[in-house]
N, C-alpha and C. Protein backbone atom coordinates (compact mmCIF):
# COMPACT_ATOMS: atom_id res chain seq x y z
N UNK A 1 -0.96 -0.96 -16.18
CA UNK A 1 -0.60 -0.60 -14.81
C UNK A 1 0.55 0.40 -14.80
N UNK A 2 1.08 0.96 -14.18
CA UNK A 2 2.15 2.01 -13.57
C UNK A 2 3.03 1.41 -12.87
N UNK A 3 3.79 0.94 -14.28
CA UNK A 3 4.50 -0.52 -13.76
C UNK A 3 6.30 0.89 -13.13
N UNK A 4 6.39 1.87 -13.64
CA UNK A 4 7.37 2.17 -12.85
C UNK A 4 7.36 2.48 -11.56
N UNK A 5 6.15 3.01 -11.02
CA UNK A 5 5.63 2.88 -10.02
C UNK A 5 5.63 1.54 -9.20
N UNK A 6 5.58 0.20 -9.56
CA UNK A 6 5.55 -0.87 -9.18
C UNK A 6 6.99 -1.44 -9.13
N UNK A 7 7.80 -1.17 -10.07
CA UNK A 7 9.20 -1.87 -10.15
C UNK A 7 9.41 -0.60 -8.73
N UNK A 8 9.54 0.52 -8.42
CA UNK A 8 9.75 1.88 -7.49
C UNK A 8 9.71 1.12 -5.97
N UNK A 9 8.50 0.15 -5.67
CA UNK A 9 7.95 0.07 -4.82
C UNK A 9 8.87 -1.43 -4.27
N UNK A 10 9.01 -2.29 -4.91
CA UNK A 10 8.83 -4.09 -5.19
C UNK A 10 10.11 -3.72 -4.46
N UNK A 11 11.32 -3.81 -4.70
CA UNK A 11 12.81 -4.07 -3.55
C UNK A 11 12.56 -3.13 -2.07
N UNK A 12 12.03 -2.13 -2.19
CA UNK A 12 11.91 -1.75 -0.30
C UNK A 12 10.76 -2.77 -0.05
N UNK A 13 9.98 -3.09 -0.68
CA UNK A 13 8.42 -3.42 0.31
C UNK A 13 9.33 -5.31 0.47
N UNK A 14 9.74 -5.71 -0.64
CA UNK A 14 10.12 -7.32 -0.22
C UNK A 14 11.11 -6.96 1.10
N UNK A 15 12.14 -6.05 0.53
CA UNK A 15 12.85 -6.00 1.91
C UNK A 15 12.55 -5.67 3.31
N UNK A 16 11.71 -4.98 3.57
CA UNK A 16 10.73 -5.48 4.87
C UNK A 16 9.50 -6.32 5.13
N UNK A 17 9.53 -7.08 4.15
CA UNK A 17 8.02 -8.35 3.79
C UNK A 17 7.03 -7.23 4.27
N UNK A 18 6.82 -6.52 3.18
CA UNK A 18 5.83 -5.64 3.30
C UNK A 18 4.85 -5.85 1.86
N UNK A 19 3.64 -6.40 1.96
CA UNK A 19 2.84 -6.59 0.70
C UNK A 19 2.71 -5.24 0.25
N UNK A 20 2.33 -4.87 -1.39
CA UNK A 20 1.87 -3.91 -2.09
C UNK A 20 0.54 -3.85 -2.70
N UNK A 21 0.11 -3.06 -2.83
CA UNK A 21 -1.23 -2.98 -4.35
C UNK A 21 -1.02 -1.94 -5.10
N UNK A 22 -1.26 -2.68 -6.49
CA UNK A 22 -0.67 -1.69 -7.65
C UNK A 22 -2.34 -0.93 -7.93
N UNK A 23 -2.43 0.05 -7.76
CA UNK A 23 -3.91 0.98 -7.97
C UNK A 23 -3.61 1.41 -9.38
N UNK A 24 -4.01 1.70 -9.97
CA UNK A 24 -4.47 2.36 -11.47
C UNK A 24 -4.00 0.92 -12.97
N UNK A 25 -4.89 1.94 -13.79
CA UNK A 25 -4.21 1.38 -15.36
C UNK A 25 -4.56 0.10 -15.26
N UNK A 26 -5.76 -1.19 -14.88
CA UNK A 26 -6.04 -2.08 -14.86
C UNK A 26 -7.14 -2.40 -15.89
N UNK A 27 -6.98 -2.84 -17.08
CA UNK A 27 -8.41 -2.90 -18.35
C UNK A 27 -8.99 -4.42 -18.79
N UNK A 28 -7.28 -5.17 -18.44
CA UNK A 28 -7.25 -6.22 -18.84
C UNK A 28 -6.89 -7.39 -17.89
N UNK A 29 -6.94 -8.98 -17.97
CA UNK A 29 -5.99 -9.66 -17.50
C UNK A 29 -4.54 -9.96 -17.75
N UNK A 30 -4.15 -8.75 -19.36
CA UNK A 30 -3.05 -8.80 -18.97
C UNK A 30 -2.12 -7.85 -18.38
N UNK A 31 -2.66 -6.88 -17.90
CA UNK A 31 -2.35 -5.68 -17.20
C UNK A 31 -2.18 -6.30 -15.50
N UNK A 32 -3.40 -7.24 -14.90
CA UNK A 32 -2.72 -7.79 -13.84
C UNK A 32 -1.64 -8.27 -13.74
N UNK A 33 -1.40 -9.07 -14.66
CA UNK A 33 -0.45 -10.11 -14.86
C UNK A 33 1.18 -9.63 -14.80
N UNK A 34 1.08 -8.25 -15.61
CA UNK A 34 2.11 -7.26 -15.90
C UNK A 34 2.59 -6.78 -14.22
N UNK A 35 1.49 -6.45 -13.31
CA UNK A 35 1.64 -5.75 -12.28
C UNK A 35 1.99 -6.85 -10.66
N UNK A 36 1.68 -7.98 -11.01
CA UNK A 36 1.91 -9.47 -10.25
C UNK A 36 3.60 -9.78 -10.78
N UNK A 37 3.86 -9.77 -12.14
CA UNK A 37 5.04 -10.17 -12.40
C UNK A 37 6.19 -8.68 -11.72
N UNK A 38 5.62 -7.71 -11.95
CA UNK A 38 6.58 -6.73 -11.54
C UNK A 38 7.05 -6.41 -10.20
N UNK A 39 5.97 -7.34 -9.26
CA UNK A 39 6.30 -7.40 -7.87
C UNK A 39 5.52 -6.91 -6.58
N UNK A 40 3.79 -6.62 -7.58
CA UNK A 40 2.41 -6.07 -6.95
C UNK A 40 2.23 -7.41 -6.20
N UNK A 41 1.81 -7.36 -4.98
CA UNK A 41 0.78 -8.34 -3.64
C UNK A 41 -0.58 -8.38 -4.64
N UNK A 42 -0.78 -7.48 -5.15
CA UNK A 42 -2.46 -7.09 -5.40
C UNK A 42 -2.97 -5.87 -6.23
N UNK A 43 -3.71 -6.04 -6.83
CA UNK A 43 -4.40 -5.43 -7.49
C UNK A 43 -5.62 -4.52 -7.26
N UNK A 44 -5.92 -3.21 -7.56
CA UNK A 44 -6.91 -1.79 -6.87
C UNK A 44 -7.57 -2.39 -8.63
N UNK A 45 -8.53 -2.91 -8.46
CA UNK A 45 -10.04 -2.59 -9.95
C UNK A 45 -10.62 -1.82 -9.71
N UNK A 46 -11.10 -0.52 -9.90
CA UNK A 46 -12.39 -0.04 -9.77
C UNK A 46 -13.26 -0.06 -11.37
N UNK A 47 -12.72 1.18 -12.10
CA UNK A 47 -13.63 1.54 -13.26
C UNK A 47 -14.06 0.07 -13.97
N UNK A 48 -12.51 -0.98 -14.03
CA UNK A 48 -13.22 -2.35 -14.47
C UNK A 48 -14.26 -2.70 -13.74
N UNK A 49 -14.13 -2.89 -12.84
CA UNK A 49 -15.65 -3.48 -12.39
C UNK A 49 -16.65 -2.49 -12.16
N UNK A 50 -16.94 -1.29 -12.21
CA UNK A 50 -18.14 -0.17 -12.28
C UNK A 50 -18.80 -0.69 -13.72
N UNK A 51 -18.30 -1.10 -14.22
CA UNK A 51 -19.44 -1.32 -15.70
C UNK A 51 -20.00 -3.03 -15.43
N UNK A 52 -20.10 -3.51 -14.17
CA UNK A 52 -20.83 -4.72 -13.83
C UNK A 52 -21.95 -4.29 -13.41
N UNK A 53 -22.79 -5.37 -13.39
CA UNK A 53 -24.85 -5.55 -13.23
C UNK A 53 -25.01 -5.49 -11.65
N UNK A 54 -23.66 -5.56 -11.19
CA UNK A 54 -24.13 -5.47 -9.10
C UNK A 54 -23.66 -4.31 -8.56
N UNK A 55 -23.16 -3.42 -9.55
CA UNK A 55 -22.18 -2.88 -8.85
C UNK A 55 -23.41 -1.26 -8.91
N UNK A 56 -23.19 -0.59 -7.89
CA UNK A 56 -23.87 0.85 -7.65
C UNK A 56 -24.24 1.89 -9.22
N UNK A 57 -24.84 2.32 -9.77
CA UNK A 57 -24.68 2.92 -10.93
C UNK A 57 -26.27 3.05 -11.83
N UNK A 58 -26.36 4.10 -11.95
CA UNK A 58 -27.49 4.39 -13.27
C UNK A 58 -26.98 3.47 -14.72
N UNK A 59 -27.97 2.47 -15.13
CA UNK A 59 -27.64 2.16 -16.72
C UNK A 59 -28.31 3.44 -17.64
N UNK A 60 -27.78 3.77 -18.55
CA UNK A 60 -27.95 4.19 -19.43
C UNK A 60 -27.22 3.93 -20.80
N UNK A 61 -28.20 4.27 -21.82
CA UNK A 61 -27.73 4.20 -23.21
C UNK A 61 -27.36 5.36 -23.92
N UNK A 62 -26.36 5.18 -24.49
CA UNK A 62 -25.65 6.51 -25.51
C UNK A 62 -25.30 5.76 -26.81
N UNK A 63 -25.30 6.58 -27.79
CA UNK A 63 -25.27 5.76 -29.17
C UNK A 63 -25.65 4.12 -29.30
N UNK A 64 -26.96 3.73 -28.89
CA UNK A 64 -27.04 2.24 -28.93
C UNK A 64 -26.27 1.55 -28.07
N UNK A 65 -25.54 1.89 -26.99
CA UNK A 65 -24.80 0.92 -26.54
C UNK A 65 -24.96 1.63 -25.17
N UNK A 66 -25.26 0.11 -24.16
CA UNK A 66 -25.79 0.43 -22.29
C UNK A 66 -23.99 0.51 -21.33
N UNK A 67 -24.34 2.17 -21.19
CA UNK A 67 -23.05 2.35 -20.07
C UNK A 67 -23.73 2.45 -18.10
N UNK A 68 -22.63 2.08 -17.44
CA UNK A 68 -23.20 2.31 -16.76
C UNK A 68 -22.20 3.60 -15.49
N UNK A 69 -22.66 4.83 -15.06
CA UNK A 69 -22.73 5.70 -14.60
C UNK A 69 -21.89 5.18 -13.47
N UNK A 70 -20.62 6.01 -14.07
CA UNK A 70 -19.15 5.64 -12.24
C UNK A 70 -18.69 7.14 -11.96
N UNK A 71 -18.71 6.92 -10.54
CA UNK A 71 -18.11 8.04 -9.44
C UNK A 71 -16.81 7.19 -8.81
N UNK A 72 -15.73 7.41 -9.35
CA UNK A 72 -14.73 7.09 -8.61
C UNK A 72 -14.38 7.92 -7.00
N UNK A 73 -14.07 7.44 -5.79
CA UNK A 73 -14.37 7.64 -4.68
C UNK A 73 -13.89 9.13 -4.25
N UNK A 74 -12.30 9.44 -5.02
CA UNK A 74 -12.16 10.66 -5.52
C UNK A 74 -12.58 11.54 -5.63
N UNK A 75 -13.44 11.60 -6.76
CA UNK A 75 -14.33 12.66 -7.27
C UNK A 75 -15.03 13.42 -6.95
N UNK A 76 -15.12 14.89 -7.16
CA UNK A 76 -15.96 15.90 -6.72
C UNK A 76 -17.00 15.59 -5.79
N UNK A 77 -17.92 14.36 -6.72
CA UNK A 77 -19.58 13.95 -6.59
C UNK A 77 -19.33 13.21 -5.04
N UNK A 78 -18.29 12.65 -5.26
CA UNK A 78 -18.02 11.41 -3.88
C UNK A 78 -17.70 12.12 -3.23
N UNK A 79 -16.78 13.46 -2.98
CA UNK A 79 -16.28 13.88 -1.95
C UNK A 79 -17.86 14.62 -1.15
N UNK A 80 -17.97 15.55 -2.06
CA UNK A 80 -19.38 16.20 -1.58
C UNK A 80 -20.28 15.64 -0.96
N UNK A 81 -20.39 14.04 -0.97
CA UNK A 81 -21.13 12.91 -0.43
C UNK A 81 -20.84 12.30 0.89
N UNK A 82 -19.30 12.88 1.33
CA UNK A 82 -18.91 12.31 2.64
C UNK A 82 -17.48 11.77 2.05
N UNK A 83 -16.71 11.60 1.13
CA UNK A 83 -15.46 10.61 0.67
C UNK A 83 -14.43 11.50 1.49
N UNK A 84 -14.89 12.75 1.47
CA UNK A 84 -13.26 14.00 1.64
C UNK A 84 -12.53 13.59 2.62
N UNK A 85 -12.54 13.40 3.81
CA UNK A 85 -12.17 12.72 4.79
C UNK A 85 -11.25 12.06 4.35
N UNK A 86 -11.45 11.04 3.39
CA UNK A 86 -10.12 9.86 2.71
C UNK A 86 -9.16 10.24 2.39
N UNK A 87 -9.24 11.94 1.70
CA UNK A 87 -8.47 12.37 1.09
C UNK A 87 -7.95 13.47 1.82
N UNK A 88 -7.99 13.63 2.95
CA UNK A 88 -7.30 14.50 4.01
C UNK A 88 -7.90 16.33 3.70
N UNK A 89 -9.16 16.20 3.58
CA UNK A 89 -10.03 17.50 2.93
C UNK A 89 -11.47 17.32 4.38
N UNK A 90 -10.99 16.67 4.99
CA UNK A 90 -12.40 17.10 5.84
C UNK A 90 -12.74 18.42 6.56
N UNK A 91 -11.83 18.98 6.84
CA UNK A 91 -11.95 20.43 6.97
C UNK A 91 -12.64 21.34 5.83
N UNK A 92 -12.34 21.16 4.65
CA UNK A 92 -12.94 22.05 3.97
C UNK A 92 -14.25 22.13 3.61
N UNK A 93 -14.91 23.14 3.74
CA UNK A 93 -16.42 23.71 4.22
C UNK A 93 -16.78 23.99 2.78
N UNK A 94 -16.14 24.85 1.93
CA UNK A 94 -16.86 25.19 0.60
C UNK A 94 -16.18 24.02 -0.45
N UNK A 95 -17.28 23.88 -1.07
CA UNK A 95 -17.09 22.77 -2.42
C UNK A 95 -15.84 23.34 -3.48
N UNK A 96 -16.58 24.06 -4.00
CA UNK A 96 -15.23 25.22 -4.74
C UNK A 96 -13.52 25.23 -4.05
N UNK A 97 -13.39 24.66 -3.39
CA UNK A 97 -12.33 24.20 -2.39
C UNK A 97 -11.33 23.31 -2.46
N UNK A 98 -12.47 22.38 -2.67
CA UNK A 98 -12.19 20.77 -3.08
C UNK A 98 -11.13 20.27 -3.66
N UNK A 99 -10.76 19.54 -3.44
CA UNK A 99 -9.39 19.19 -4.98
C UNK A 99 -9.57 17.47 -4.84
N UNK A 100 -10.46 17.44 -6.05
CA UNK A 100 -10.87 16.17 -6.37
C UNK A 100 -9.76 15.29 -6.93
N UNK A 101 -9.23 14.29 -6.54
CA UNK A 101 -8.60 12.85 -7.48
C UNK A 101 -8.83 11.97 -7.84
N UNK A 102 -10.35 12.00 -8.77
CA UNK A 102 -11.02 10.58 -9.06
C UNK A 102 -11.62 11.68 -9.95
N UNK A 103 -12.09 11.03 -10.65
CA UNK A 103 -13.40 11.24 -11.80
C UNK A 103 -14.66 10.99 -11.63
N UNK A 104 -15.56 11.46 -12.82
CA UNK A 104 -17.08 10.69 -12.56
C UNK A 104 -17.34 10.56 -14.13
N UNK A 105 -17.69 9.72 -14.66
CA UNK A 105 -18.26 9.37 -15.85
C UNK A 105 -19.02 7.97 -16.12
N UNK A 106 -18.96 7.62 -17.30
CA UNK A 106 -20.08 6.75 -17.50
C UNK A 106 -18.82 5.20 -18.10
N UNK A 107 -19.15 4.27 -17.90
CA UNK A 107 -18.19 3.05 -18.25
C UNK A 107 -18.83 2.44 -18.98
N UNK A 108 -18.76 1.27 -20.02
CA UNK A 108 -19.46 0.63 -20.71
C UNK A 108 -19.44 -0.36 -19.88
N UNK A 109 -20.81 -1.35 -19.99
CA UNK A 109 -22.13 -1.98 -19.30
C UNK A 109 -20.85 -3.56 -19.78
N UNK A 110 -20.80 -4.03 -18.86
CA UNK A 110 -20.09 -5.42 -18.84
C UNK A 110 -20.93 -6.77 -18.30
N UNK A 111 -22.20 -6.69 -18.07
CA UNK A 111 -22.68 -7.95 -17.47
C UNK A 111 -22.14 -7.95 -16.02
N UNK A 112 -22.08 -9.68 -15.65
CA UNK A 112 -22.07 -9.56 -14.23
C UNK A 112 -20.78 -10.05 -13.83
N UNK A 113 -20.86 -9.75 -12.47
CA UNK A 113 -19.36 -9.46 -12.06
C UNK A 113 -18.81 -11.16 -12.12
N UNK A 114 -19.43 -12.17 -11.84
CA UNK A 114 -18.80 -13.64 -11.94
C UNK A 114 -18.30 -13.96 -13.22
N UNK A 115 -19.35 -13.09 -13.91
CA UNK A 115 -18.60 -13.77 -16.02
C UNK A 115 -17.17 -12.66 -15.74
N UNK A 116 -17.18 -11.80 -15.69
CA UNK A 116 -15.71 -11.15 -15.96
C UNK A 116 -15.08 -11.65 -14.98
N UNK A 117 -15.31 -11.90 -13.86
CA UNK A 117 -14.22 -12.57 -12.98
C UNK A 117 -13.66 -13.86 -13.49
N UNK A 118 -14.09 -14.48 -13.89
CA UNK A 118 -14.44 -15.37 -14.73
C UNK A 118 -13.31 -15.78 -15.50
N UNK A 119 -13.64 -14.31 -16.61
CA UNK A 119 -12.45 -14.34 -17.87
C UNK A 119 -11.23 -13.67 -17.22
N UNK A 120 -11.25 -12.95 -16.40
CA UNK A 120 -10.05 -12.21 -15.61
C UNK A 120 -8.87 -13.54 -14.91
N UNK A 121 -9.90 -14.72 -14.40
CA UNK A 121 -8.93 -15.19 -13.22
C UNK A 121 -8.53 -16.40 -14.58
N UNK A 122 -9.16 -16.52 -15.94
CA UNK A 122 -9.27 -17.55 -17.11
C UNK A 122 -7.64 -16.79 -17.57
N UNK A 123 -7.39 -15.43 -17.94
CA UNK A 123 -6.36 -14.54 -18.31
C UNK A 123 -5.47 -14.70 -17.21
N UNK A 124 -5.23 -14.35 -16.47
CA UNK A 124 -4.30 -14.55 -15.33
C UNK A 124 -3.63 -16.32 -15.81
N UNK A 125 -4.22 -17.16 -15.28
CA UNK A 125 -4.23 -18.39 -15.77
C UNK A 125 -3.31 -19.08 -16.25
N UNK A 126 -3.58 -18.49 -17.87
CA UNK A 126 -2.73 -18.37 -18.78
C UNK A 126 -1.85 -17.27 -19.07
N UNK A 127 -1.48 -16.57 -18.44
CA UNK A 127 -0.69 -15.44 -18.68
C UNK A 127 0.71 -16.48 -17.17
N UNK A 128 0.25 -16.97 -16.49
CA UNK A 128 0.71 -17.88 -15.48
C UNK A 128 1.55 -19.14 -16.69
N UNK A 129 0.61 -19.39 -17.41
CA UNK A 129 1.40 -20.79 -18.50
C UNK A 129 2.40 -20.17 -19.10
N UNK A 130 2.20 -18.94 -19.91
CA UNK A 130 2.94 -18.51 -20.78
C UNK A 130 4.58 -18.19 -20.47
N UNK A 131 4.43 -18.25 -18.96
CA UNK A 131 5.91 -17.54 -18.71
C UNK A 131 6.46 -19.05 -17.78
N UNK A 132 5.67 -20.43 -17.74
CA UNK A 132 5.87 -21.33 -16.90
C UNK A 132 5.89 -21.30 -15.59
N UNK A 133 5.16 -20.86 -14.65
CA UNK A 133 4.78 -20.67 -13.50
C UNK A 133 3.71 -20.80 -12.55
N UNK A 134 4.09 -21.73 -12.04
CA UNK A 134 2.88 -22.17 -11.09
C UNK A 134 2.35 -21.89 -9.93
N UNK A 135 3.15 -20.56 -9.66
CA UNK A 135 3.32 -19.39 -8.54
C UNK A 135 3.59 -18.15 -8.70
N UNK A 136 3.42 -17.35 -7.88
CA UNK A 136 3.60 -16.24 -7.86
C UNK A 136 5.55 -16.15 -7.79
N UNK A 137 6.21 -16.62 -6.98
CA UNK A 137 8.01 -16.20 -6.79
C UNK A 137 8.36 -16.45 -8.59
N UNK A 138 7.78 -17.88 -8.97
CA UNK A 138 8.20 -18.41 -10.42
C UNK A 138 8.10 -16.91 -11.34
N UNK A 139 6.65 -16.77 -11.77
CA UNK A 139 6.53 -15.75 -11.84
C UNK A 139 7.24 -14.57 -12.09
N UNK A 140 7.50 -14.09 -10.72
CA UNK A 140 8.51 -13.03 -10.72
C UNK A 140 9.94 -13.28 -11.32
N UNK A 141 10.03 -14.42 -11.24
CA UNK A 141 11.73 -15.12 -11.51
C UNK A 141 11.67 -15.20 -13.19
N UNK A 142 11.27 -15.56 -13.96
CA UNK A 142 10.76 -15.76 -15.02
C UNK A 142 10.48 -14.60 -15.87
N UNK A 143 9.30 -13.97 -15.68
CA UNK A 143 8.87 -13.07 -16.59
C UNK A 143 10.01 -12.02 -16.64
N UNK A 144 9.80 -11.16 -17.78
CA UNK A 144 10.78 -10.11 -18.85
C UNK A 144 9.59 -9.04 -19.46
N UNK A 145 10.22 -7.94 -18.84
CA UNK A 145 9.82 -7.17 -19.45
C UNK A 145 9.98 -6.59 -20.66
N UNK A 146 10.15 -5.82 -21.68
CA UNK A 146 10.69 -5.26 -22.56
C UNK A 146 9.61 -4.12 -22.75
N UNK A 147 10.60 -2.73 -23.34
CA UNK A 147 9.49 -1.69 -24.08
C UNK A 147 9.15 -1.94 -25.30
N UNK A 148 8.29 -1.50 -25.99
CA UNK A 148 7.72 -1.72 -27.08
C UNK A 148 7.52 -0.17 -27.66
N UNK A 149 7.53 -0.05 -28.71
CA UNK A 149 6.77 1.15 -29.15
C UNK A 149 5.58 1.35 -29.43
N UNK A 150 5.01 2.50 -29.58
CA UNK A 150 3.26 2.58 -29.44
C UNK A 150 2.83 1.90 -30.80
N UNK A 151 3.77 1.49 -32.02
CA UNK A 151 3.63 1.18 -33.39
C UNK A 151 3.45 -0.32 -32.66
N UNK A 152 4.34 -1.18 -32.67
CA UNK A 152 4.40 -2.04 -31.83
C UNK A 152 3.35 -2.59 -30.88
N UNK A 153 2.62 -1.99 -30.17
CA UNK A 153 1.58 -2.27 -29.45
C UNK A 153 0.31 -2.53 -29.89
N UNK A 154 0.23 -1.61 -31.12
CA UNK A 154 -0.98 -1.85 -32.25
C UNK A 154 -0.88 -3.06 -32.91
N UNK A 155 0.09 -3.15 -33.18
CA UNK A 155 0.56 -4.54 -33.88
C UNK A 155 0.36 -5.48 -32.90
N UNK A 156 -0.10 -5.59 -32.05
CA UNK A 156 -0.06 -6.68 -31.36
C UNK A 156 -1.46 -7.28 -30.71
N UNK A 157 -2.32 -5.90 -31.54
CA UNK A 157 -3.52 -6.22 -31.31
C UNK A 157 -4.27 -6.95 -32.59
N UNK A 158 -5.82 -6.90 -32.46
CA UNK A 158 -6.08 -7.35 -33.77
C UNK A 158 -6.14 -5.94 -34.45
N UNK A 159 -6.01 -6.19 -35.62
CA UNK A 159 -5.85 -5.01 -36.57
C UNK A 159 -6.41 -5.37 -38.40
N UNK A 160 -6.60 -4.35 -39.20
CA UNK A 160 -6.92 -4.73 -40.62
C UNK A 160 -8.38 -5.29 -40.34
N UNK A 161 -9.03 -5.42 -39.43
CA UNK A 161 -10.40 -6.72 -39.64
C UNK A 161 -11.46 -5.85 -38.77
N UNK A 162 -12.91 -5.73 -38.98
CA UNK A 162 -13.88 -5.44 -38.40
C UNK A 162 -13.93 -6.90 -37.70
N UNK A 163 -13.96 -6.16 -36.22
CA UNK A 163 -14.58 -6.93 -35.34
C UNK A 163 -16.33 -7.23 -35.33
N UNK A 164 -16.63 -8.31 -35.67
CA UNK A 164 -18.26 -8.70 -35.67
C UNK A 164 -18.71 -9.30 -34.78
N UNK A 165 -17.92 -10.01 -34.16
CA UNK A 165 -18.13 -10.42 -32.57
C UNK A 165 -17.52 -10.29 -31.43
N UNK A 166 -17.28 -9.97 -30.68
CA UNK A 166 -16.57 -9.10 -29.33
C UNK A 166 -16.41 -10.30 -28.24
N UNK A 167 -15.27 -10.76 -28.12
CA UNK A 167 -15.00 -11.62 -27.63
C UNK A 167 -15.11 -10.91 -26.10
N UNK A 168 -15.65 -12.08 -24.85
CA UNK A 168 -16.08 -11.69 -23.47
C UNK A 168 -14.87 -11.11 -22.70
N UNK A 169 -13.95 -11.54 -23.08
CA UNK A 169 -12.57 -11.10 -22.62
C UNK A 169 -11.68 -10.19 -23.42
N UNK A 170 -12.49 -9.58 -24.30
CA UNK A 170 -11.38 -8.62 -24.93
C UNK A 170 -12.63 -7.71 -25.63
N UNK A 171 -12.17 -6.43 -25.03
CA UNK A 171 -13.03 -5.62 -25.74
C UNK A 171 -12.44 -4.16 -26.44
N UNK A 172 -12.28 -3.87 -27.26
CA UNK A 172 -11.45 -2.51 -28.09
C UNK A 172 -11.67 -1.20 -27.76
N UNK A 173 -10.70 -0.44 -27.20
CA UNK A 173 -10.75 0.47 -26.06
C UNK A 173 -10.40 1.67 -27.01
């Protein structure tokens, strides 16, 4: 998540009890978790959930493996479709014009949206145990951030080992 963006936001919005949603950088449940502790109301998923079995999208296969085809609302394809309006572009008549802020590409194929919700609200959960909190204020009161270095972050994944089975909740990006 765009957690400076979120720490930016969290003391004006509490100080007028004004809820937030943290939009971008969401892959994991622990990226919510990161963006809930930092002082997000809520969470913007899109590209995570574009690679679900309900969600709008062409399947297709590329190297053996089923992606499925995302237009973020942004994007060229979406605006040209009617989106521009959202983005304060409804006036503009020629495409070439445009100034798209979303993408369009293809996501890898995740099954259906209840199994990842599933492992998402299973991650949350426990990302809730880990810091002792049985709420959201705890939560905030509790958790610590720290930086890490990008060496550091690898290390904290699995590493040294071929993955042979791909666990439902963690997949190598």
């Amino acid at each position: 998540p765009q957690m400076q963006a979120i720490f930016d936001c969290r003391i004006p919005c509490e100080k007028a009890g004004i809820p937030f949603i943290a939009d971008g950088g969401i892959k994991f449940s622990g990226d919510i978790m990161k963006a809930l502790a930092g002082g997000a109301s809520s969470v913007m998923i899109g590209s995570l959930f574009a690679g679900c079995e309900e969600t709008p999208g062409e399947m297709v296969l590329y190297q053996g493996r089923a992606y499925k085809m995302y237009r973020g609302m942004g994007s060229m394809g979406a605006m040209e479709r009617g989106s521009k309006d959202r983005y304060g572009q409804s006036a503009v008549e020629e495409v070439s014009k445009l100034v798209p802020e979303g993408i369009e590409g293809q996501v890898p194929y995740r099954g259906s949206l209840s199994s990842n919700l599933f492992q998402l609200v299973g991650g949350v959960r426990a990302g809730m145990g880990y810091v002792g909190a049985p709420d959201m204020k705890l939560l905030r009161e509790r958790a610590k951030f720290l930086r890490i270095t990008s060496a550091s972050l690898k290390e904290s994944h699995p590493h040294d080992v071929i993955v042979t089975k791909e666990a439902p909740n963690y997949r190598q990006v």
